[in-house]
Protein backbone atom coordinates (compact mmCIF):
# COMPACT_ATOMS: atom_id res chain seq x y z
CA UNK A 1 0.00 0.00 0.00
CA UNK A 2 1.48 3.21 -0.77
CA UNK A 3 1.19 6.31 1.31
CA UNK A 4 -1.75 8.30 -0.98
CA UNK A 5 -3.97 4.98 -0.61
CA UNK A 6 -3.26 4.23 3.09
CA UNK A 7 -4.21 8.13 3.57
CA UNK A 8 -7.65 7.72 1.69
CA UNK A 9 -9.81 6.74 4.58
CA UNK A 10 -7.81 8.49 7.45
CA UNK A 11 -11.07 8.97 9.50
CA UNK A 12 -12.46 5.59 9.08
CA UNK A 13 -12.41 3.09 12.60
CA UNK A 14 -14.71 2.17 15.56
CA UNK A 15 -15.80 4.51 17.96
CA UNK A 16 -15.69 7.49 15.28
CA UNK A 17 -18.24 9.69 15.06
CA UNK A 18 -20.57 9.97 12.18
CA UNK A 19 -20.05 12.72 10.00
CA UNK A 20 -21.61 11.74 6.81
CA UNK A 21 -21.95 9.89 3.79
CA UNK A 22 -18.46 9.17 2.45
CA UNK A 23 -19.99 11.51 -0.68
CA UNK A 24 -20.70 14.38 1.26
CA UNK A 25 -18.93 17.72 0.77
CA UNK A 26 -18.10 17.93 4.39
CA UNK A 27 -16.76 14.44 4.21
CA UNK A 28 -14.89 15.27 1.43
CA UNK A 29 -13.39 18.54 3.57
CA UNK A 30 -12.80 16.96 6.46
CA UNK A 31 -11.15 14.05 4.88
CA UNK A 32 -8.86 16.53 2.73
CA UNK A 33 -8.04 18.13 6.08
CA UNK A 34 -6.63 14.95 7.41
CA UNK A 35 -4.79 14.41 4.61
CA UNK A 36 -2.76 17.60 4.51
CA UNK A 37 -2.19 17.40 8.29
CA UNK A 38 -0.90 13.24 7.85
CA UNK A 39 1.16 14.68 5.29
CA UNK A 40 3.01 17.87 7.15
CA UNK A 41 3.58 15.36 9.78
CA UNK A 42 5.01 12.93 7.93
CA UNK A 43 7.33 14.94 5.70
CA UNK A 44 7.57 18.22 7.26
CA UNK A 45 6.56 21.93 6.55
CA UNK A 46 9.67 22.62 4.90
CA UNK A 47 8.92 20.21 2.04
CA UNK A 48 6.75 23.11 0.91
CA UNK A 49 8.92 24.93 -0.60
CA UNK A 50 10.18 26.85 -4.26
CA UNK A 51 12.32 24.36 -5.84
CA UNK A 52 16.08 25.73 -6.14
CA UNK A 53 18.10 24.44 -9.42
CA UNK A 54 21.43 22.98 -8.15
CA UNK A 55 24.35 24.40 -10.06
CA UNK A 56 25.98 21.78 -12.30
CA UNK A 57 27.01 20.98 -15.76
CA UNK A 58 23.97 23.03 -17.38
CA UNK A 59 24.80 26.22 -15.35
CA UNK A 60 28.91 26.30 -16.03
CA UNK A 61 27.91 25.78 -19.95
CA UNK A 62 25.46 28.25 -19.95
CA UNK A 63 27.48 30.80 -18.53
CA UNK A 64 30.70 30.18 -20.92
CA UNK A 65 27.47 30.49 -23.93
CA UNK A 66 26.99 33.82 -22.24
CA UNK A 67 30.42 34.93 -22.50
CA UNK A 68 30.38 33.40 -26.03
CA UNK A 69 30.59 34.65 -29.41
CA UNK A 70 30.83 33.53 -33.17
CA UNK A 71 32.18 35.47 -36.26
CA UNK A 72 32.14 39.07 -33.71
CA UNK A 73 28.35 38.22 -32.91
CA UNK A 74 27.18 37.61 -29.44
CA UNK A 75 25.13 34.41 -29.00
CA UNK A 76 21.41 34.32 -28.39
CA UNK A 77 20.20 34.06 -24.58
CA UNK A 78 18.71 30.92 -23.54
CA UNK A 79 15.49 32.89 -23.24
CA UNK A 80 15.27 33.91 -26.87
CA UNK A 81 12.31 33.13 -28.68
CA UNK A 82 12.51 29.98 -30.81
CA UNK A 83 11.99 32.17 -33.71
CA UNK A 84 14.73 34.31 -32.87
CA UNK A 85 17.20 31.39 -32.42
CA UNK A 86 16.42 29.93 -35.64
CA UNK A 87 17.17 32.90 -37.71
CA UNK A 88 20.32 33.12 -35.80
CA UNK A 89 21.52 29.99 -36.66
CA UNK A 90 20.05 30.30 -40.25
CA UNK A 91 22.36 32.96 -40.49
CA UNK A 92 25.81 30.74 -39.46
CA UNK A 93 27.79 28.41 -41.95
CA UNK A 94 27.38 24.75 -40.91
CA UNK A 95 30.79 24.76 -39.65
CA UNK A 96 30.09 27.62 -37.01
CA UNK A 97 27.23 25.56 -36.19
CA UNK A 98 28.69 22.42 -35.78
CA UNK A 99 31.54 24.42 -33.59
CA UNK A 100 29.12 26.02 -31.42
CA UNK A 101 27.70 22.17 -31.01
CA UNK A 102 31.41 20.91 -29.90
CA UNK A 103 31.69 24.14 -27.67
CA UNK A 104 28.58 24.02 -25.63
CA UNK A 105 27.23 20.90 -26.25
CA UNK A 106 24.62 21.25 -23.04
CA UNK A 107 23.37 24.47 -24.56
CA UNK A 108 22.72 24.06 -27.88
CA UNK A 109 20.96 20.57 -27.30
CA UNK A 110 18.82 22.18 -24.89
CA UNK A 111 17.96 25.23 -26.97
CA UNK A 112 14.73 25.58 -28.57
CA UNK A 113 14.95 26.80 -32.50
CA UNK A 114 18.62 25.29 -33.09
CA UNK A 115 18.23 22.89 -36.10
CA UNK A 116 16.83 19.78 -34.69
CA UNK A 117 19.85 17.46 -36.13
CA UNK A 118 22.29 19.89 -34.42
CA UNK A 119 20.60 19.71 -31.39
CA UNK A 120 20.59 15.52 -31.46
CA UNK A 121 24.38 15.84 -32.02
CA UNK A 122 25.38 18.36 -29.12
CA UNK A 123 22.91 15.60 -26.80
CA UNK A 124 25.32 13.20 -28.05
CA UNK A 125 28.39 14.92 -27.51
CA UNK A 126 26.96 15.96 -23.90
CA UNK A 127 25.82 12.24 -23.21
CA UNK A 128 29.08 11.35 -23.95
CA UNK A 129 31.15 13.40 -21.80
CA UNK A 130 28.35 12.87 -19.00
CA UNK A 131 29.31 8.96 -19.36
CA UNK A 132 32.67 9.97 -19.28
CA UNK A 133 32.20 11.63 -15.63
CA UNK A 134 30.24 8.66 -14.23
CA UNK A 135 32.44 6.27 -15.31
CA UNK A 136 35.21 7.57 -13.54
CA UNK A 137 32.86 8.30 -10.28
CA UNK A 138 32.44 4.58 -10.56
CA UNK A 139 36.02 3.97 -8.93
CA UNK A 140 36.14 7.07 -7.00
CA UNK A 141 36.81 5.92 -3.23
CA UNK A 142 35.72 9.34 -1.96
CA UNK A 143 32.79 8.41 -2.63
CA UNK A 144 30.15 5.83 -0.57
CA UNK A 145 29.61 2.48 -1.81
CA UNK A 146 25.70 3.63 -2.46
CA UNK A 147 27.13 6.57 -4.27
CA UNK A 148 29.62 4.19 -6.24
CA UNK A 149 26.60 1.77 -7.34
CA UNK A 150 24.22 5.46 -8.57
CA UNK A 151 27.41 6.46 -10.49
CA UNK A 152 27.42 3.00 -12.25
CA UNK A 153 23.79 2.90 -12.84
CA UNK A 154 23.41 6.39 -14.45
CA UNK A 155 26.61 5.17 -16.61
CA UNK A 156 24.66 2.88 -18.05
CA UNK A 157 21.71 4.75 -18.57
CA UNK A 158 23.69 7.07 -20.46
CA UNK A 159 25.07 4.66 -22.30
CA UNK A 160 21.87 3.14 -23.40
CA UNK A 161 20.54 6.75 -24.53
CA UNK A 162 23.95 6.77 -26.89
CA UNK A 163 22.94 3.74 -28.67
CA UNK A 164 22.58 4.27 -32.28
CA UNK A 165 19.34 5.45 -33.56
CA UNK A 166 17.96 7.14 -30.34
CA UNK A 167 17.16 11.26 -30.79
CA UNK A 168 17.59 12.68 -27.88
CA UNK A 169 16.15 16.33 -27.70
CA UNK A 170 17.04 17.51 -24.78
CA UNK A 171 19.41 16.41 -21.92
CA UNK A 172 20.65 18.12 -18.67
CA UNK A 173 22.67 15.51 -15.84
CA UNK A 174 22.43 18.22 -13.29
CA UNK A 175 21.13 16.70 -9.97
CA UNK A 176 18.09 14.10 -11.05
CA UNK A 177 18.81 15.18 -14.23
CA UNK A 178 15.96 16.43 -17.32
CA UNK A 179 15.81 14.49 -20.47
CA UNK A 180 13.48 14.23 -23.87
CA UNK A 181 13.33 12.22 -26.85
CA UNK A 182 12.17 11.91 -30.39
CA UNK A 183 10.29 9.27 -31.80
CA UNK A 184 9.37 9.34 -35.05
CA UNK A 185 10.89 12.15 -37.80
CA UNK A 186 9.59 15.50 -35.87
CA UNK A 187 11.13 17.90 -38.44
CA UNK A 188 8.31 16.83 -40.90
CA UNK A 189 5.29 15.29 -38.65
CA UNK A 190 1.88 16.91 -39.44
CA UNK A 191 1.27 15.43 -35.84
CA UNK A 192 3.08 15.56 -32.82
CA UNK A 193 2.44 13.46 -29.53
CA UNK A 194 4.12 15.19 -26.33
CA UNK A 195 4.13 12.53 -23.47
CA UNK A 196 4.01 14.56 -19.91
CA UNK A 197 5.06 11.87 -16.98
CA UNK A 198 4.55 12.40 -13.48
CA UNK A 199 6.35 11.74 -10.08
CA UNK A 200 9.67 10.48 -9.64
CA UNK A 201 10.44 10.93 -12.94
CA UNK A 202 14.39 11.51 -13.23
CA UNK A 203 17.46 10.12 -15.83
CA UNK A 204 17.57 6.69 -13.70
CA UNK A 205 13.39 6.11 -14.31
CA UNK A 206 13.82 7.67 -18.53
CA UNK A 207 13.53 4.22 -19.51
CA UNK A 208 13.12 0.97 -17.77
CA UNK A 209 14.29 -2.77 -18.31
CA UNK A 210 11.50 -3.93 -16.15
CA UNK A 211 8.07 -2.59 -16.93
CA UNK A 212 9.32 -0.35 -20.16
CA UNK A 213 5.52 1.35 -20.65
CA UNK A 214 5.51 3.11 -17.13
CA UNK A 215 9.06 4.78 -17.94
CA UNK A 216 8.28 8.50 -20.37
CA UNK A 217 10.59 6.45 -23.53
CA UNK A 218 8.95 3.70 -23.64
CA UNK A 219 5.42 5.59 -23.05
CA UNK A 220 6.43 7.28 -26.02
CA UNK A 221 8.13 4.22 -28.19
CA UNK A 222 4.58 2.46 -27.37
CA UNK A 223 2.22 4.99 -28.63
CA UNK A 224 4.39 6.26 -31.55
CA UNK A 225 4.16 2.44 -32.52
CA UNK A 226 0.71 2.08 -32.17
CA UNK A 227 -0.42 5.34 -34.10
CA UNK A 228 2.65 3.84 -37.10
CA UNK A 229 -0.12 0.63 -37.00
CA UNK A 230 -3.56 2.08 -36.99
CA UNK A 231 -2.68 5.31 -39.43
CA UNK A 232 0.38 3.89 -41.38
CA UNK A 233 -0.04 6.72 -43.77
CA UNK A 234 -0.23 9.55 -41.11
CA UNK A 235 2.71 11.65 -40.55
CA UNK A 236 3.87 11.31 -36.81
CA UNK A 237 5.96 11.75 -34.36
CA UNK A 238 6.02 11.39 -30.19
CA UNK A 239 7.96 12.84 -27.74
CA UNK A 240 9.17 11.71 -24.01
CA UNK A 241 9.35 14.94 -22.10
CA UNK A 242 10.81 14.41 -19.09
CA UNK A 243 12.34 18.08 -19.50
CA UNK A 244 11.20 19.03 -16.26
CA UNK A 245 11.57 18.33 -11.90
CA UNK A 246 9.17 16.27 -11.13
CA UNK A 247 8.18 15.54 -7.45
CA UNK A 248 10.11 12.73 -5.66
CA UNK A 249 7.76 10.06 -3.84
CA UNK A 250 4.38 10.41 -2.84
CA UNK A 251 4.63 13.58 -0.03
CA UNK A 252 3.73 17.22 0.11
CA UNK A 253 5.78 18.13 -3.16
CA UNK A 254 3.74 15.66 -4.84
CA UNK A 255 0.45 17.29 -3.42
CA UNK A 256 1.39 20.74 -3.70
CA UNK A 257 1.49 22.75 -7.43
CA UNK A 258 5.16 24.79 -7.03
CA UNK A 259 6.40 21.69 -9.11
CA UNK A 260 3.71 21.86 -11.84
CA UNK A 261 3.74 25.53 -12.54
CA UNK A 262 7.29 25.27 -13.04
CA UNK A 263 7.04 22.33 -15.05
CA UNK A 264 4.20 23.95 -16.93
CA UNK A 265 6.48 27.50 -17.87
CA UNK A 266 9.13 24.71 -19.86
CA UNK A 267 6.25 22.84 -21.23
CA UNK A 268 5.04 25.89 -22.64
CA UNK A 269 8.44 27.10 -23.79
CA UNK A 270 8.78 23.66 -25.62
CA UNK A 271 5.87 23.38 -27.40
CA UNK A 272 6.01 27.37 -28.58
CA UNK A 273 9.14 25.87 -30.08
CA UNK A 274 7.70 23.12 -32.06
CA UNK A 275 6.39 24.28 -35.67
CA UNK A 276 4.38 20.96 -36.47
CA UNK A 277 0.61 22.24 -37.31
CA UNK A 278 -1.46 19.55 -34.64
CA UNK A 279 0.18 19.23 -31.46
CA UNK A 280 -1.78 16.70 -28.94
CA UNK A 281 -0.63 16.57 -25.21
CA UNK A 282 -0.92 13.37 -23.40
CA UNK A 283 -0.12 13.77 -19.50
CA UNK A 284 -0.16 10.57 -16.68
CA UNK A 285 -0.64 11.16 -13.33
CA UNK A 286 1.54 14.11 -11.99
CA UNK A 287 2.08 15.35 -15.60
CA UNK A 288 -1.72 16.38 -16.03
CA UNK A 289 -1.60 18.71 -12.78
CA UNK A 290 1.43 19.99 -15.21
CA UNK A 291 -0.64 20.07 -17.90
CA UNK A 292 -3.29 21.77 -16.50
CA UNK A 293 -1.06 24.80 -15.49
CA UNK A 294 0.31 25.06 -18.83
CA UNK A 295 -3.22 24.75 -21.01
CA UNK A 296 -4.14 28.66 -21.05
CA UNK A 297 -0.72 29.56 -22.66
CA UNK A 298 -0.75 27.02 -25.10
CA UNK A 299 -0.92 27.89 -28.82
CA UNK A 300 -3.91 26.65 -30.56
CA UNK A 301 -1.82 24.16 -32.69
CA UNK A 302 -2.13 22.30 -29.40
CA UNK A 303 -5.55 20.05 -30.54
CA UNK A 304 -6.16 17.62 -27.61
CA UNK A 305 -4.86 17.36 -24.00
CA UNK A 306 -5.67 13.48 -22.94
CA UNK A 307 -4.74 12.62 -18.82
CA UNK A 308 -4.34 9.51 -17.83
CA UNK A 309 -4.46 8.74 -13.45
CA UNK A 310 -5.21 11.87 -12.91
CA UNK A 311 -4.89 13.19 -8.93
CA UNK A 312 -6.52 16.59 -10.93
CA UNK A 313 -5.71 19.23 -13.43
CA UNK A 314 -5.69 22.13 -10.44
CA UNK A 315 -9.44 23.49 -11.58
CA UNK A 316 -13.31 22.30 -10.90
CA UNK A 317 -14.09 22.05 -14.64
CA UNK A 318 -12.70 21.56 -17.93
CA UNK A 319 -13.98 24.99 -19.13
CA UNK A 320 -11.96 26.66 -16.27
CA UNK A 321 -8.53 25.36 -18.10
CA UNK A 322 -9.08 28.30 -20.45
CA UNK A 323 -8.36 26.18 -23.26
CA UNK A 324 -9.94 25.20 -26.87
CA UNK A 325 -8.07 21.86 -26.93
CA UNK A 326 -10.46 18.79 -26.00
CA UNK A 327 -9.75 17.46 -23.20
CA UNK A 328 -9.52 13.69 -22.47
CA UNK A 329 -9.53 11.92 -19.24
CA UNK A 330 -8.99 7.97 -18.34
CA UNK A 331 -8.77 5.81 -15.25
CA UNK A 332 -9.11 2.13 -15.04
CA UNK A 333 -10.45 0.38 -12.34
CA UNK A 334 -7.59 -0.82 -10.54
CA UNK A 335 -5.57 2.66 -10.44
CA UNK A 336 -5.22 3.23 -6.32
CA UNK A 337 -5.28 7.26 -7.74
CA UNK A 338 -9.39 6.93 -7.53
CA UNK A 339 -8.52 6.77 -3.79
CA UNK A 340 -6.99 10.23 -3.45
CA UNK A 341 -9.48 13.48 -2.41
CA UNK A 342 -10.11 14.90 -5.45
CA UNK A 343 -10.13 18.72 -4.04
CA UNK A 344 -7.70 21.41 -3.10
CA UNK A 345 -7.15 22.52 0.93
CA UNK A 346 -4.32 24.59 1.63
CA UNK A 347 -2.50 24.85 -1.14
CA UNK A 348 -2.39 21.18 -1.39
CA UNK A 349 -4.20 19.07 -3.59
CA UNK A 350 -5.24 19.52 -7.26
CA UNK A 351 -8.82 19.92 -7.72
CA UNK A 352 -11.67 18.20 -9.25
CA UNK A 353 -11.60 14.55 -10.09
CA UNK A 354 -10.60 15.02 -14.03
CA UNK A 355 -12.96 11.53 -14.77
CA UNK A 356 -16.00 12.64 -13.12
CA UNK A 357 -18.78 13.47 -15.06
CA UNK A 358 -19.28 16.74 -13.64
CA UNK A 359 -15.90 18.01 -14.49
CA UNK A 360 -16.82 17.76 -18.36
CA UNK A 361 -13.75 15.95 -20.21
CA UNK A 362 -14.62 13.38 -22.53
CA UNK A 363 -14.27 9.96 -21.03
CA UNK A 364 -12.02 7.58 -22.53
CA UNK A 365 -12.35 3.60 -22.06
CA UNK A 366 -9.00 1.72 -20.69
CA UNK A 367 -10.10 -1.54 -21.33
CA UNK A 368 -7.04 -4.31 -20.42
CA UNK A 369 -4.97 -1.21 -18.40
CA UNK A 370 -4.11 -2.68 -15.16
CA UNK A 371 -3.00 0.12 -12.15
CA UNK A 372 -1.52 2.96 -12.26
CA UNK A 373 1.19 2.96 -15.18
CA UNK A 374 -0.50 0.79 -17.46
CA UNK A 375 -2.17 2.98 -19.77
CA UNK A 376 0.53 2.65 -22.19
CA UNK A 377 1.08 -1.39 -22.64
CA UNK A 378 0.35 -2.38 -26.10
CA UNK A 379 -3.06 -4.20 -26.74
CA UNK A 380 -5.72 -1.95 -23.52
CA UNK A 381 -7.81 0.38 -25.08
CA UNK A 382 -6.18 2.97 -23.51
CA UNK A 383 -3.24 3.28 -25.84
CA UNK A 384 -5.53 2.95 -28.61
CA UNK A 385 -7.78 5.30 -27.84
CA UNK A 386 -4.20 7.78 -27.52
CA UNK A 387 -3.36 6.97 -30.93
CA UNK A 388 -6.94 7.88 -32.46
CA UNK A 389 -6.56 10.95 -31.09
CA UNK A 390 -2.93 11.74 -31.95
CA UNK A 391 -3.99 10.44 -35.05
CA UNK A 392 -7.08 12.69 -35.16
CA UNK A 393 -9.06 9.59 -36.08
CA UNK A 394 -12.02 10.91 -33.74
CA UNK A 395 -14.40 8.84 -35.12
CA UNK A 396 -12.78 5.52 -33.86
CA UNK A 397 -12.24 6.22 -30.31
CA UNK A 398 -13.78 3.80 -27.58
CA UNK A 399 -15.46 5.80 -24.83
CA UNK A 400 -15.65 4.43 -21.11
CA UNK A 401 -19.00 2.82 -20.40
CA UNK A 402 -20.04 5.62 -18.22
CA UNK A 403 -19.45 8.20 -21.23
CA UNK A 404 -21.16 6.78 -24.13
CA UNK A 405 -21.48 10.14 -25.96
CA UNK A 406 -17.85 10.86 -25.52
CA UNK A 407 -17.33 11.77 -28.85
CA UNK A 408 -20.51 12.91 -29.94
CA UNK A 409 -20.70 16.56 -30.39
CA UNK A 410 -18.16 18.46 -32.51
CA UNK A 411 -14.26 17.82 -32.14
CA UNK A 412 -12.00 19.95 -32.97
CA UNK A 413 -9.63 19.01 -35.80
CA UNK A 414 -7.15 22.28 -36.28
């Protein structure tokens, strides 16, 4: 049992006094109360907090960039529009490109509006060197034994993202470390699927051995797969963006927002940078409070936003998202996230239960998911139903029983 489900009934026992029906809204306040106060005792008031960036490889290459130049001409900030950045490096022979690659490798594969195949390059030069670094911390005696062992293990993570093929778009080994990738040939997809993942999301957790379809790449792999097999003749592509900090475990930062509207700023940075024309979000678990931040201050290229175990998108109803997107929601049966209060108390919590009817999304079957990071195994419903809509094949989608109509009135398809 982990700690949101064993806090789902905090009130329940003999000799309690009755308060209500379980569906009650003072119930529901009461038991949200509990909750917040279980969790400040159990992880402290100073886990509520703004997170701080911890200086490392990212910050020492972006301040050489800043000191930087190339023919006389200063370099872009890291804050320059996408546009901006393109016509800068539009404007640079391939070999001052390449050299500003080789240079600051962490930058420019990081930097939104640098040619995509430049940026894939610098993540592979940075990948590199970060190998480099943890294969020496490997044999460092300075270091603990448990140290030793996380030194060899995100060695061979980065070794696995160098293997031949892989498009990494964005990669930062500073503390947990940020990464995204490319599935799929982005530079000329119609359609673009961004997966958002959720809590304790990190370099080690990227991809995973055991259970690949709960880790953001192979989220990704499985839906870019699945949309290659039911619209072979669409042009696609899916991204793992794990480009932001995500909570760690299952305490106050995971119940409180400061993560998400951080996350949400990059998430809207990255997807201003994308040119494709349809842009579809699809955000599990953590990721959709994310999500839900970033949905007013999307561009309308962004067509759908679909959330899968969603603990809420930080607003009572879909209209309130102030967004034209549609707006998707999914939860099988066996996901322990049905067991966490819905509601926001305090600053923690993230509002409305995103699959009740009331809230107004569109209700998606998961037929075959099992738990909580199963929406994405090849063969449930679930991962179908995400490539008909990255697909924009509307008229195929398989709503949950309790939303027949799901797809019913008018969808938008621009």
């Amino acid at each position: 049992m982990n700690s949101f489900q064993a806090l789902s009934n905090p009130l329940s026992g003999p000799g309690l006094p009755s308060v209500g029906a379980p569906g009650t809204a003072f119930w529901r306040t009461v038991l949200a109360l509990a909750v917040v106060l279980v969790l400040l005792a159990t992880t402290g008031w100073t886990a509520i907090r703004e997170h701080e960036g911890t200086p490392g490889p990212y910050a020492a290459s972006l301040l050489a960039w800043e000191k930087g130049s190339v023919a006389g001409r200063p370099l872009p900030g890291p804050d320059e529009k996408p546009g901006a950045v393109a016509r800068f490096f539009r404007s640079l022979t391939a070999g001052q490109q390449e050299r500003l690659a080789e240079r600051y490798p962490l930058v420019v594969g990081n930097l939104g509006g640098a040619p995509l195949q430049l940026r894939y390059d610098a993540n592979h030069r940075a990948l590199t060197e970060a190998r480099d670094v943890e294969r020496e911390r490997m044999h460092d005696q300075r270091l603990t034994d448990d140290g030793r062992q996380t030194a060899r293990h995100r060695m061979e993570r980065f070794e696995s993202m160098l293997e031949p093929g892989r498009r990494i778009l964005a990669f930062d080994p500073t503390g947990g470390g940020r990464a995204a990738e490319v599935f799929g040939d982005l530079d000329r997809a119609r359609r673009v699927s961004v997966v958002v993942p959720g809590v304790d999301t990190n370099l080690l957790t990227f991809e995973k051995t055991d259970h690949p379809y709960s880790a953001p790449s192979g989220m990704a792999r499985a839906l870019q797969e699945r949309q290659r097999t039911a619209a072979p003749g669409a042009s696609t592509a899916t991204i793992a963006w794990a480009d932001y900090t995500a909570p760690t475990g299952l305490g106050v930062e995971a119940a409180s927002g400061n993560l998400a509207e951080e996350g949400a700023q990059r998430l809207t940075d990255f997807v201003q940078s994308l040119s494709n024309p349809h842009i579809a979000l699809f955000c599990h678990s953590y990721g959709s409070v994310v999500c839900g931040d970033a949905a007013d201050r999307l561009p309308p290229r962004v067509t759908d936003i679909a959330v899968s175990g969603s603990p809420g998108m930080r607003v009572d109803h879909a209209d309130d998202l102030g967004t034209d997107a549609n707006i998707w929601a999914v939860r099988d049966r066996d996901d322990w996230i049905a067991d966490v209060p819905h509601m926001e108390v305090g600053g923690l919590g993230h509002g409305a239960d995103p699959v009740s009817p009331a809230f107004g999304a569109r209700r998606l079957s998961a037929d075959g998911a099992y738990g909580h990071t199963g929406y994405y195994v090849p063969g449930t419903g679930s991962l179908a139903n995400f490539a008909e809509i990255a697909t924009g094949s509307y008229e195929t989608i398989s709503c949950a029983t309790s939303d027949p109509g799901c797809i019913g009135t008018p969808v938008k398809t621009a």
